[in-house]
N, C-alpha and C. Protein backbone atom coordinates (compact mmCIF):
# COMPACT_ATOMS: atom_id res chain seq x y z
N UNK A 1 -33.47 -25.05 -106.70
CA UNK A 1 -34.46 -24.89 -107.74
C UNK A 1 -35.47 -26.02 -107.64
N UNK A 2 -36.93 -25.70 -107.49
CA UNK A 2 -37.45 -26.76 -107.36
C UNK A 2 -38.54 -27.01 -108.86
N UNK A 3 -39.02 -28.13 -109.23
CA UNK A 3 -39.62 -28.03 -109.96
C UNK A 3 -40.94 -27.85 -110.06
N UNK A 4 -41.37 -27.22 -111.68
CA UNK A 4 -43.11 -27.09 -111.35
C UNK A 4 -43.53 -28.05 -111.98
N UNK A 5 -44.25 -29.25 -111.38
CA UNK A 5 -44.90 -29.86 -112.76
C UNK A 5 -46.26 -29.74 -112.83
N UNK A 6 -47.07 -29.37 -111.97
CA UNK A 6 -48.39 -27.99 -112.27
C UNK A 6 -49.39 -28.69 -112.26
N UNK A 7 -49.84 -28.62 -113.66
CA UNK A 7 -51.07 -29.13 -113.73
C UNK A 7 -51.95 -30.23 -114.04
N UNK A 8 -52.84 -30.89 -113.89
CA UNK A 8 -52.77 -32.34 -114.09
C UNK A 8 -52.35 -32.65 -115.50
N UNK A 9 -52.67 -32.01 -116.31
CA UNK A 9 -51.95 -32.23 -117.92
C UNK A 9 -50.94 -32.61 -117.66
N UNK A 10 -49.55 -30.92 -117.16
CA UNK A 10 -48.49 -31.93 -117.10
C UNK A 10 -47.95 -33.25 -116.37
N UNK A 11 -48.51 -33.04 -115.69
CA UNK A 11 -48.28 -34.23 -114.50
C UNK A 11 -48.60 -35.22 -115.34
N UNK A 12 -50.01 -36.11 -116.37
CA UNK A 12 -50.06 -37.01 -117.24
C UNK A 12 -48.91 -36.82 -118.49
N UNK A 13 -48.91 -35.25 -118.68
CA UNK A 13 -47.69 -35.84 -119.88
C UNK A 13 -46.47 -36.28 -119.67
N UNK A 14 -46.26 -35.77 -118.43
CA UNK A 14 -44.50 -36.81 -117.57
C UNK A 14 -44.74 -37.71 -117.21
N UNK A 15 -46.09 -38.56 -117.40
CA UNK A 15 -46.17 -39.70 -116.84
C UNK A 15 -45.75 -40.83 -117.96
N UNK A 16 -46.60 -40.11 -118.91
CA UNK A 16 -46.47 -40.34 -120.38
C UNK A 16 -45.38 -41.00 -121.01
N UNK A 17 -44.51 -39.54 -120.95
CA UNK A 17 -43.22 -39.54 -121.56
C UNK A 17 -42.28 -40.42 -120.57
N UNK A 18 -42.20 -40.46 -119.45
CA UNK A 18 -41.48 -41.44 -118.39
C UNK A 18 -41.26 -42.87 -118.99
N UNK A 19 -42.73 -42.99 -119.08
CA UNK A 19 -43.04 -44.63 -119.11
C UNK A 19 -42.30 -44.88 -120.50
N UNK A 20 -42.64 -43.78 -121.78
CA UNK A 20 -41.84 -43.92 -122.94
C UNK A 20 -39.88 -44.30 -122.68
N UNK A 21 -39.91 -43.45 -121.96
CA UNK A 21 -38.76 -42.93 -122.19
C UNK A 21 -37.87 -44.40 -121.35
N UNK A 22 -38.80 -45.04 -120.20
CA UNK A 22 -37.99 -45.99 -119.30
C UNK A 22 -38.29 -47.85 -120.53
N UNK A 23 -39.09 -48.00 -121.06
CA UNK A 23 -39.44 -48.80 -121.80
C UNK A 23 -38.66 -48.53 -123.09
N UNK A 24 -37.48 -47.59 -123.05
CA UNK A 24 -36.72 -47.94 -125.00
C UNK A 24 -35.81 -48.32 -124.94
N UNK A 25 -35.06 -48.80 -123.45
CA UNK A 25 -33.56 -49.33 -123.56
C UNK A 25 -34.04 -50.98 -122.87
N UNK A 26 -33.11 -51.60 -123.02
CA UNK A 26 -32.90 -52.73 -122.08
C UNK A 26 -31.83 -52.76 -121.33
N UNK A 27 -30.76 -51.83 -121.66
CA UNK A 27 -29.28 -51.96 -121.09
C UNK A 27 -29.82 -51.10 -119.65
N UNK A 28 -29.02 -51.97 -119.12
CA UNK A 28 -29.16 -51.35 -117.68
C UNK A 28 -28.27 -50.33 -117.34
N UNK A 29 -27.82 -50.00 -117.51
CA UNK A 29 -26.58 -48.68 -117.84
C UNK A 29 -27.34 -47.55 -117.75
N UNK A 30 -27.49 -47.51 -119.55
CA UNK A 30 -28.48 -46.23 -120.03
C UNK A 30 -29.52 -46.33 -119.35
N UNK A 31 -30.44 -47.09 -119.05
CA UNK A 31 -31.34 -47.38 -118.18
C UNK A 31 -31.09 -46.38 -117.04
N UNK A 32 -30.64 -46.86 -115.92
CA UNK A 32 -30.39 -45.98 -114.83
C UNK A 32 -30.30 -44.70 -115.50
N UNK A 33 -29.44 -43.96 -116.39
CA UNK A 33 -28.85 -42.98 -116.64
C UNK A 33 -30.05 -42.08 -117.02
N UNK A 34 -31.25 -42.78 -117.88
CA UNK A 34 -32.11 -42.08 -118.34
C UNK A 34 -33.05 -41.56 -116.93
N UNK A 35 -33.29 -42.77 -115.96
CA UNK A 35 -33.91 -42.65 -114.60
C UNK A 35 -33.40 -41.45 -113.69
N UNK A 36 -32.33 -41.87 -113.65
CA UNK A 36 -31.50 -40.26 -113.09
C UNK A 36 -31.94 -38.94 -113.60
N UNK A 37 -31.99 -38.93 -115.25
CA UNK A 37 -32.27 -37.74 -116.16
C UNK A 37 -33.59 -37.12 -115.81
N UNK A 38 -34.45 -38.57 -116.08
CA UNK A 38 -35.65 -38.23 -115.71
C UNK A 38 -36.37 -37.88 -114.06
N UNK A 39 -35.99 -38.35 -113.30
CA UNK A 39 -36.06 -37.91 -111.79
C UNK A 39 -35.61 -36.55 -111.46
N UNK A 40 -34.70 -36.20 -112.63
CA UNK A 40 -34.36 -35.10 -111.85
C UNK A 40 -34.90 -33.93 -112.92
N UNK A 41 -36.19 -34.37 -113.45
CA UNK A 41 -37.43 -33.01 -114.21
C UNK A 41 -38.21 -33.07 -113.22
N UNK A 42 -38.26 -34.11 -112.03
CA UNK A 42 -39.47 -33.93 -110.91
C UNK A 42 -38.71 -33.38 -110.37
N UNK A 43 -37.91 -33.94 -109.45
CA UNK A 43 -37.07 -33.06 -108.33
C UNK A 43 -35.85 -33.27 -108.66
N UNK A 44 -35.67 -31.52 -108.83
CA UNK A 44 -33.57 -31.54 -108.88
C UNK A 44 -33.09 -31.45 -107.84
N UNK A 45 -32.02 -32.57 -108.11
CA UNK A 45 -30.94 -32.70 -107.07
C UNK A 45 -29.28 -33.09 -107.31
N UNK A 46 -29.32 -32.93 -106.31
CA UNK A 46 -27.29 -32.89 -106.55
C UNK A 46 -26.97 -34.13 -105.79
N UNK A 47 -27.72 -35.31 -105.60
CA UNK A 47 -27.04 -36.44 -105.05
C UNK A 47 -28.23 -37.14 -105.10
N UNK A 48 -27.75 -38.11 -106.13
CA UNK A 48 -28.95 -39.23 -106.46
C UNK A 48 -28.16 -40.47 -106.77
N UNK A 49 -29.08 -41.58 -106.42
CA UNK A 49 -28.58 -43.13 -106.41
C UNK A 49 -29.60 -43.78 -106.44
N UNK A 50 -29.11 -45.07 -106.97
CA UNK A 50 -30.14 -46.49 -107.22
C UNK A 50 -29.63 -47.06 -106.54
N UNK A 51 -29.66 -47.99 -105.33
CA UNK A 51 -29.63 -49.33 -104.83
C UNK A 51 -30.07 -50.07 -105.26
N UNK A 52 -29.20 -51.56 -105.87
CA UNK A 52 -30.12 -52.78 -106.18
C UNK A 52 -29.95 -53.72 -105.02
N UNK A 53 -30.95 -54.66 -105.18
CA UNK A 53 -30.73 -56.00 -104.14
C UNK A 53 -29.64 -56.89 -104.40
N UNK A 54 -29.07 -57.28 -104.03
CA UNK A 54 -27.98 -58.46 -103.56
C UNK A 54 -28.55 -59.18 -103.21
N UNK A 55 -28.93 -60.60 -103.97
CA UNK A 55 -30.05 -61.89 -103.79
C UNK A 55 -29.00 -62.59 -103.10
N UNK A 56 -28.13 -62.53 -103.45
CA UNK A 56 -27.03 -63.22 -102.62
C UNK A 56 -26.77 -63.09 -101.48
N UNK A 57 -26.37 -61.98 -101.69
CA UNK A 57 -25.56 -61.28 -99.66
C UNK A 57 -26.42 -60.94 -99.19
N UNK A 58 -28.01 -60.94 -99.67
CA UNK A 58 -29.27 -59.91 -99.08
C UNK A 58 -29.07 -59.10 -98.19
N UNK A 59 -28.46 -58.01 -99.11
CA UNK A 59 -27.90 -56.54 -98.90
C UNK A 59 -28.54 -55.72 -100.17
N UNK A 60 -28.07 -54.31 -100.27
CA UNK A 60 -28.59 -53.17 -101.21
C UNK A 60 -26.92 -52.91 -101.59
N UNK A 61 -26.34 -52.77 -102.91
CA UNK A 61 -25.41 -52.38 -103.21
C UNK A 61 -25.21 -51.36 -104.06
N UNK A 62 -24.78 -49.90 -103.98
CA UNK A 62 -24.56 -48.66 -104.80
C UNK A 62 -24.36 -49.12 -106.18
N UNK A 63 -25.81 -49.40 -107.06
CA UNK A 63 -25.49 -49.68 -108.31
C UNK A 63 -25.31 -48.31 -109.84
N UNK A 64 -25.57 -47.36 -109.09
CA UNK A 64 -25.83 -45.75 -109.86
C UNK A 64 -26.06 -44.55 -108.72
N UNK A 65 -25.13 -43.45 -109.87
CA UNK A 65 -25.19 -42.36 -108.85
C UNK A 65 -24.99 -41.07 -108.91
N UNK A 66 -25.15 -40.34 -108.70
CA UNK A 66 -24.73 -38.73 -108.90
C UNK A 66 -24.46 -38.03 -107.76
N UNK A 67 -23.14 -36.92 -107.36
CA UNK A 67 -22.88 -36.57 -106.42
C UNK A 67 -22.29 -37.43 -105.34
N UNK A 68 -22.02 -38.60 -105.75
CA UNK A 68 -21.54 -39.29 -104.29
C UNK A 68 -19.86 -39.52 -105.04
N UNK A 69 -19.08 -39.70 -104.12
CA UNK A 69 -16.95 -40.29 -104.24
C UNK A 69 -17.05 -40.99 -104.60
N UNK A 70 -16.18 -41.08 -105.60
CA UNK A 70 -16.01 -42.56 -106.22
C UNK A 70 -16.38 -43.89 -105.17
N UNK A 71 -14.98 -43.68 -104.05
CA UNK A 71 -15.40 -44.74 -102.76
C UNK A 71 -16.37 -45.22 -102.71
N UNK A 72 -17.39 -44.63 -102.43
CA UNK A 72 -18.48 -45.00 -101.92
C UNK A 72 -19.28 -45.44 -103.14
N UNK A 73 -19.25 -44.94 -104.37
CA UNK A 73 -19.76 -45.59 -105.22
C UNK A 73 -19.07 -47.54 -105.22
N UNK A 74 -18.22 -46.98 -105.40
CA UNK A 74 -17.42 -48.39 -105.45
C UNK A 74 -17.66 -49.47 -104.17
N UNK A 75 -17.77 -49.23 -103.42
CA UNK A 75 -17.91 -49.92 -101.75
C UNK A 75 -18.87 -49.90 -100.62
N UNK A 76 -19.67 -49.25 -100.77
CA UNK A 76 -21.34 -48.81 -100.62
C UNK A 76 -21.82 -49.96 -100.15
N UNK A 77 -22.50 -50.56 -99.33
CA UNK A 77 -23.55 -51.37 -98.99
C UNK A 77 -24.32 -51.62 -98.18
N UNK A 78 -25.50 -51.64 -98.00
CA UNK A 78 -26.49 -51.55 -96.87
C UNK A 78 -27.35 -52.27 -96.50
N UNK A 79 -27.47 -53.07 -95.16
CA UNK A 79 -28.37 -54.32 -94.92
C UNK A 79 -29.14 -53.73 -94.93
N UNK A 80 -30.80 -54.95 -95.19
CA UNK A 80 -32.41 -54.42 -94.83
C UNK A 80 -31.74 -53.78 -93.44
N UNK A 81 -32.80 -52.87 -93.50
CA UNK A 81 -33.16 -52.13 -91.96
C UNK A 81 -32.51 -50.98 -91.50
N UNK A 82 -30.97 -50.89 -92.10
CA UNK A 82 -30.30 -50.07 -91.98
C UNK A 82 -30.46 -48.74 -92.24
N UNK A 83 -30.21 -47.59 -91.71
CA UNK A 83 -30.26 -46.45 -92.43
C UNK A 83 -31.41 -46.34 -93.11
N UNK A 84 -31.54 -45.00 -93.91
CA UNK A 84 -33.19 -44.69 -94.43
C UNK A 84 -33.06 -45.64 -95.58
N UNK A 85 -32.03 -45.91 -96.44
CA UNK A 85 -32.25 -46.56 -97.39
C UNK A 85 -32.61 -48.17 -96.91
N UNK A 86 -32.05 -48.74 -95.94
CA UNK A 86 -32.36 -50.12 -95.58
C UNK A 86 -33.41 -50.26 -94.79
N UNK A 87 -33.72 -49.16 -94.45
CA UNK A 87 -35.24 -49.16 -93.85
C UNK A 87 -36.48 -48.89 -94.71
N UNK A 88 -36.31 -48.59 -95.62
CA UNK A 88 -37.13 -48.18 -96.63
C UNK A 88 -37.32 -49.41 -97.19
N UNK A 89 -36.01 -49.91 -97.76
CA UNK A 89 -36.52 -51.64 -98.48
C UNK A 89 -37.31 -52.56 -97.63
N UNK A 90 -36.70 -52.19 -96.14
CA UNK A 90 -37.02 -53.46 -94.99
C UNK A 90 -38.87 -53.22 -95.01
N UNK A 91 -39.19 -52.10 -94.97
CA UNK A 91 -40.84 -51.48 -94.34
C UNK A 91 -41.61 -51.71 -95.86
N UNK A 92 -40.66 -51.42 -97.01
CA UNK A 92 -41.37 -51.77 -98.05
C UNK A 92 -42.42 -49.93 -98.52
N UNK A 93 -41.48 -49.13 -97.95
CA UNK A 93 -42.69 -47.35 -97.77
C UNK A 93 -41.64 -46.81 -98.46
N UNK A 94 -41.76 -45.46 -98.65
CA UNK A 94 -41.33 -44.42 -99.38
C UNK A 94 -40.87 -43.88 -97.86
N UNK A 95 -39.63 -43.06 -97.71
CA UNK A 95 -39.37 -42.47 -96.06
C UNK A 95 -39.06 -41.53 -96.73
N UNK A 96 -39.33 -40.13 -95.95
CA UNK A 96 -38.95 -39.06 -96.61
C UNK A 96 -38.98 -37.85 -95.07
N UNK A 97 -37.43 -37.29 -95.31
CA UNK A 97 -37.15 -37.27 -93.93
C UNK A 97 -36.84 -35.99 -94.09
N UNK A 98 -37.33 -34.39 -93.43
CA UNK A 98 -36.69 -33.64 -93.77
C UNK A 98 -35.16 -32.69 -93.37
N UNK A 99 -35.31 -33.13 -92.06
CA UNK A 99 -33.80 -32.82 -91.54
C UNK A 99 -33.26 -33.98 -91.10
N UNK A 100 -32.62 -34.87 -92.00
CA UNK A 100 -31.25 -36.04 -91.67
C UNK A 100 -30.83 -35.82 -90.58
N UNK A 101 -30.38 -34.87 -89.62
CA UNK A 101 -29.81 -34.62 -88.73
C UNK A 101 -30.28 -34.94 -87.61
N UNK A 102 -31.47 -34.59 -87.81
CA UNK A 102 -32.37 -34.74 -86.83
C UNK A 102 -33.01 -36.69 -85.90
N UNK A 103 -32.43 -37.27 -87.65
CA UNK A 103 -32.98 -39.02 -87.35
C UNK A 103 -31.83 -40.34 -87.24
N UNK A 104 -31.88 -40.55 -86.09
CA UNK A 104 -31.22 -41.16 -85.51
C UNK A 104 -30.49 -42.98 -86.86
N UNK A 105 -31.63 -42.88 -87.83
CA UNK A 105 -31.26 -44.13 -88.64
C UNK A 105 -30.46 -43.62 -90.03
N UNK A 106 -30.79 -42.19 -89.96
CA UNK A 106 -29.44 -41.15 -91.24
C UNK A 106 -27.98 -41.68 -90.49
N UNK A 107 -27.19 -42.79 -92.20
CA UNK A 107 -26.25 -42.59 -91.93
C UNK A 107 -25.41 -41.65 -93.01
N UNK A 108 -24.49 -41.10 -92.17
CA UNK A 108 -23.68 -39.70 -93.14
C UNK A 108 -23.08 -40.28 -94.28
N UNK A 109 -23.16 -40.26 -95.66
CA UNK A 109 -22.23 -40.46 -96.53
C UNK A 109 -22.25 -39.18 -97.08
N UNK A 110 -22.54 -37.98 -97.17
CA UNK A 110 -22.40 -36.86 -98.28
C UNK A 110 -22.87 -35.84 -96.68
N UNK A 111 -21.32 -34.94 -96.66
CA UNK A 111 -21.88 -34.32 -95.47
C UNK A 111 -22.78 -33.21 -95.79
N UNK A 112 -23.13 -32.56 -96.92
CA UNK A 112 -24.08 -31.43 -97.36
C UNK A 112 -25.26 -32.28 -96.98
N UNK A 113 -25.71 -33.04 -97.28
CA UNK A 113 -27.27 -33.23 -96.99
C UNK A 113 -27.91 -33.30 -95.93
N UNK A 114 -29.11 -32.90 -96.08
CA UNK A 114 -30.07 -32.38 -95.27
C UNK A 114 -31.28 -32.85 -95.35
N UNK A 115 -31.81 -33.13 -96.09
CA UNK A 115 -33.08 -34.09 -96.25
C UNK A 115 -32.90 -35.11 -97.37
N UNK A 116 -33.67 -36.30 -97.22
CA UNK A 116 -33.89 -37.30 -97.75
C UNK A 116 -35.12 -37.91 -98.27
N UNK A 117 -35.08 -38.57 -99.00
CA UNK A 117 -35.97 -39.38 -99.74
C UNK A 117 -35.26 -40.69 -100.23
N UNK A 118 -36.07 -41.91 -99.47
CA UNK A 118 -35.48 -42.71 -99.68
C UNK A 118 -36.76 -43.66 -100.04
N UNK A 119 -36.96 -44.33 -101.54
CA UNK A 119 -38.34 -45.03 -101.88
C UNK A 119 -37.53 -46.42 -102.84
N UNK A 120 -38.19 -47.26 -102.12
CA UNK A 120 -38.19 -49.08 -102.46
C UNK A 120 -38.65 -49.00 -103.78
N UNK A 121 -38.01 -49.85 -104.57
CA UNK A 121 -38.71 -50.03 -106.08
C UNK A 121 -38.92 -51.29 -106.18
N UNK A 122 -40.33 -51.70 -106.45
CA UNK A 122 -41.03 -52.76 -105.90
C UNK A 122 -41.93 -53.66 -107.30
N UNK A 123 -41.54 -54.98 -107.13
CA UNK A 123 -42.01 -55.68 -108.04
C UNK A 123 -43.22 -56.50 -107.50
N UNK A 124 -43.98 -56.68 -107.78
CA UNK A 124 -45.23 -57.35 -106.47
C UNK A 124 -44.84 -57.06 -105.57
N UNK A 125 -44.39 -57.87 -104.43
CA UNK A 125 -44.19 -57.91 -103.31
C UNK A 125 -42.88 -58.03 -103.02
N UNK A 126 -42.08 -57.78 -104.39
CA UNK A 126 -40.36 -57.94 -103.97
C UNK A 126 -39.64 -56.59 -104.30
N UNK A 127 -39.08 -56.44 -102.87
CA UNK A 127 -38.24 -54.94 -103.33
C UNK A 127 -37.16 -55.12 -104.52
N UNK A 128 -36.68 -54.50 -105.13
CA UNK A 128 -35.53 -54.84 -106.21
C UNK A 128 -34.29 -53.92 -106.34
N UNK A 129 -34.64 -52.46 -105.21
CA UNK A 129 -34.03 -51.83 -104.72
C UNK A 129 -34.52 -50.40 -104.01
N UNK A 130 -33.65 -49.62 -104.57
CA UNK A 130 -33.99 -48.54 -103.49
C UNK A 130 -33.52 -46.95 -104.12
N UNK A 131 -34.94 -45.90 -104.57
CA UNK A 131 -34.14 -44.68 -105.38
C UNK A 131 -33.90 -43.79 -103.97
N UNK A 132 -32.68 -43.54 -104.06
CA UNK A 132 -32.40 -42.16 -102.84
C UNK A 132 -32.06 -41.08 -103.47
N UNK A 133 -32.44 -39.80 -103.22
CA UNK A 133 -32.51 -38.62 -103.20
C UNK A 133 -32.05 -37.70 -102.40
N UNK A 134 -30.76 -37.04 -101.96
CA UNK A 134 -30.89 -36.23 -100.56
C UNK A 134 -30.85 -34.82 -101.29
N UNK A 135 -30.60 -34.05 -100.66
CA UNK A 135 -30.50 -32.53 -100.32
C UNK A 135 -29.72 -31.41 -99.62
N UNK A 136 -29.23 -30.73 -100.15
CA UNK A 136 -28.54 -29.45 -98.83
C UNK A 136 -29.84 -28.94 -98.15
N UNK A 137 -30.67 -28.98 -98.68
CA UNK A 137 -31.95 -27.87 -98.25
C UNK A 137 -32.97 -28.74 -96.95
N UNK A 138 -33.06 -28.20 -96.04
CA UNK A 138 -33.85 -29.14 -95.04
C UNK A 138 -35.66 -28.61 -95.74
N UNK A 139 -35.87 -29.72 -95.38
CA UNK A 139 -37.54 -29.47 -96.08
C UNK A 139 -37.69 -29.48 -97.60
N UNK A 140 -36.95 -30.33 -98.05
CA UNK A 140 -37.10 -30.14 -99.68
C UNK A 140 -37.75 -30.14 -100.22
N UNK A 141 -38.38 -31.85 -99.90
CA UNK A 141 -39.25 -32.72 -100.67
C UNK A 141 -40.54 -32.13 -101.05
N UNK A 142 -41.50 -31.93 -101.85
CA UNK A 142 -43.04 -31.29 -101.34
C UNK A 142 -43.40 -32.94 -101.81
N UNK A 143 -45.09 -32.46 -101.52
CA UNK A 143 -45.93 -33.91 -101.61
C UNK A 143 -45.96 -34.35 -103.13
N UNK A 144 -46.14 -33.02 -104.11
CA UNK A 144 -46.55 -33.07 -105.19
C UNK A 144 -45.33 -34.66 -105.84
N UNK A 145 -44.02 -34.01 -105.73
CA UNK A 145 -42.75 -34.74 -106.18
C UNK A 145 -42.82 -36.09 -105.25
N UNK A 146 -43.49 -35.92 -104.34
CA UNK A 146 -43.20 -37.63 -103.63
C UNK A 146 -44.41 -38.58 -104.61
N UNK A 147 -45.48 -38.15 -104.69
CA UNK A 147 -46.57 -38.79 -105.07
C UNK A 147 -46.48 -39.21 -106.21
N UNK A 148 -45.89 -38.00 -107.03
CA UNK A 148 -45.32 -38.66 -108.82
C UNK A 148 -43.82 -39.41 -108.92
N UNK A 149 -43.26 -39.22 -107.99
CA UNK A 149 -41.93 -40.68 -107.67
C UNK A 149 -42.92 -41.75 -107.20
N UNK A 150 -43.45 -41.65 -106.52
CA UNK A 150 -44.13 -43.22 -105.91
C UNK A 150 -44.77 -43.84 -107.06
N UNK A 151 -45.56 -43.15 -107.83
CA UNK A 151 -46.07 -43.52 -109.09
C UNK A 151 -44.87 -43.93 -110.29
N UNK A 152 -44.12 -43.40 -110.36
CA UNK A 152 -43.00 -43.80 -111.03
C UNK A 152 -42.09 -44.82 -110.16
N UNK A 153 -42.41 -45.56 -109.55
CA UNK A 153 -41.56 -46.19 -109.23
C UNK A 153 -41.82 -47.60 -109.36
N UNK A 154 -42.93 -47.86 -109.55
CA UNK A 154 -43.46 -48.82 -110.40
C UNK A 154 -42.65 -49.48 -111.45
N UNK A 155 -42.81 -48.18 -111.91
CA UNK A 155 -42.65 -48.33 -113.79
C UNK A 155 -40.59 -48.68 -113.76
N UNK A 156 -40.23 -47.93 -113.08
CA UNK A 156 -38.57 -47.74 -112.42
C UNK A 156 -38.43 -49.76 -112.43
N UNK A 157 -39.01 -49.98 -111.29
CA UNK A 157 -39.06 -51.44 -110.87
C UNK A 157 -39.15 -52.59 -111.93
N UNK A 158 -40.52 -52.31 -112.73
CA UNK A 158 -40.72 -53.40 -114.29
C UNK A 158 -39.19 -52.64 -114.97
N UNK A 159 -38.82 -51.99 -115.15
CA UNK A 159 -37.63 -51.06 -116.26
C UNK A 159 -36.39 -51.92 -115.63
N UNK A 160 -36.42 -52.22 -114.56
CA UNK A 160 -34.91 -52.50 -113.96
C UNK A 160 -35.41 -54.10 -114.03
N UNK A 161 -36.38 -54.59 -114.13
CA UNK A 161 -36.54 -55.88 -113.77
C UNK A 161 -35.88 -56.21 -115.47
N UNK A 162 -36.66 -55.58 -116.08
CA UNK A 162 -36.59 -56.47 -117.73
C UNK A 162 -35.28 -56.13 -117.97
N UNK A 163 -34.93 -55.10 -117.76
CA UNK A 163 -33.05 -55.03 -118.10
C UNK A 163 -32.46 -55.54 -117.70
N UNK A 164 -32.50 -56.09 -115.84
CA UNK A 164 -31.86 -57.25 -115.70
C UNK A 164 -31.93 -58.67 -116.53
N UNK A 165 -33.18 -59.17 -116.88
CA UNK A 165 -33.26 -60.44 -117.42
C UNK A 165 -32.82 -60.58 -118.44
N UNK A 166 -32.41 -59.46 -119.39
CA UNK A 166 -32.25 -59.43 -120.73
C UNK A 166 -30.52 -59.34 -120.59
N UNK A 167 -29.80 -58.59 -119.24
CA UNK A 167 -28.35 -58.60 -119.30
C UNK A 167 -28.14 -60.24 -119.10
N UNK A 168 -29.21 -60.76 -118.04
CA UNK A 168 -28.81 -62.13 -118.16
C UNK A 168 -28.86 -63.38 -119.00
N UNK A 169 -29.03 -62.79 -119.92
CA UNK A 169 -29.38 -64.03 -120.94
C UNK A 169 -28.52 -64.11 -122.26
């Protein structure tokens, strides 16, 4: 099922309501949870995740998720460069790949998928993590849904930044 979000109206009123909707929590929990909710009125999918940075280990660690094993929720981690998701933080781009199979830096964690989307969530110039998206369907992605994630991912980035500072304090 893919979604319509049509016309520039709607497209401003999900921009709208996004930015509302990512600006009313601070908990990073609900946070993600609402991000998930909301990502998936642009594009539905059956396997979605947040990577955050590891300032420490400077790695990406499975911090949220849908569709993936517990395991891997739990034990998940990916250097810059690695795979679409560590290549995506490393290049600092949105990668959006439509047959996984086909690219030599897809590594397998969910054997149904078929295409990917893998986009850096970016604070100035500092990644802070990484939203992935895959697919059973090869060719999923359209432009419309990449262009309004890239635009939302902004807003994703300030949302995860201030919830972190506020868990830390």
């Amino acid at each position: 099922m893919r979604p319509v979000v049509g016309t520039d109206a709607n497209f401003l009123t999900t921009l709208v309501e996004i930015n509302r909707d990512l600006t009313s929590t601070l908990d990073l929990d609900r946070l993600l949870k609402k991000i998930a909710a909301l990502t998936n009125r642009i594009t539905p999918y059956q396997i979605f995740a947040i990577f955050l940075v590891d300032d420490a280990r400077h790695d990406l660690y499975y911090r949220f998720g849908i569709g993936h094993e517990q395991k891997i929720v739990e034990t998940f981690r990916i250097n810059f460069g690695e795979g679409l998701i560590g290549t995506a933080a490393r290049e600092q781009r949105t990668l959006v790949v439509d047959d996984v199979r086909t690219d030599p830096r897809y590594i397998e964690v969910a054997k149904e998928a078929r295409s990917e989307l893998a986009m850096p969530l970016m604070l100035k110039d500092r990644v802070l993590g990484v939203l992935d998206i895959e697919s059973p369907e090869i060719g999923y992605f359209t432009e419309e849904q990449v262009s309004l994630l890239n635009l939302l991912a902004s807003q994703i980035a300030i949302a995860i930044n201030i919830a972190n500072i506020y868990e830390s304090e």
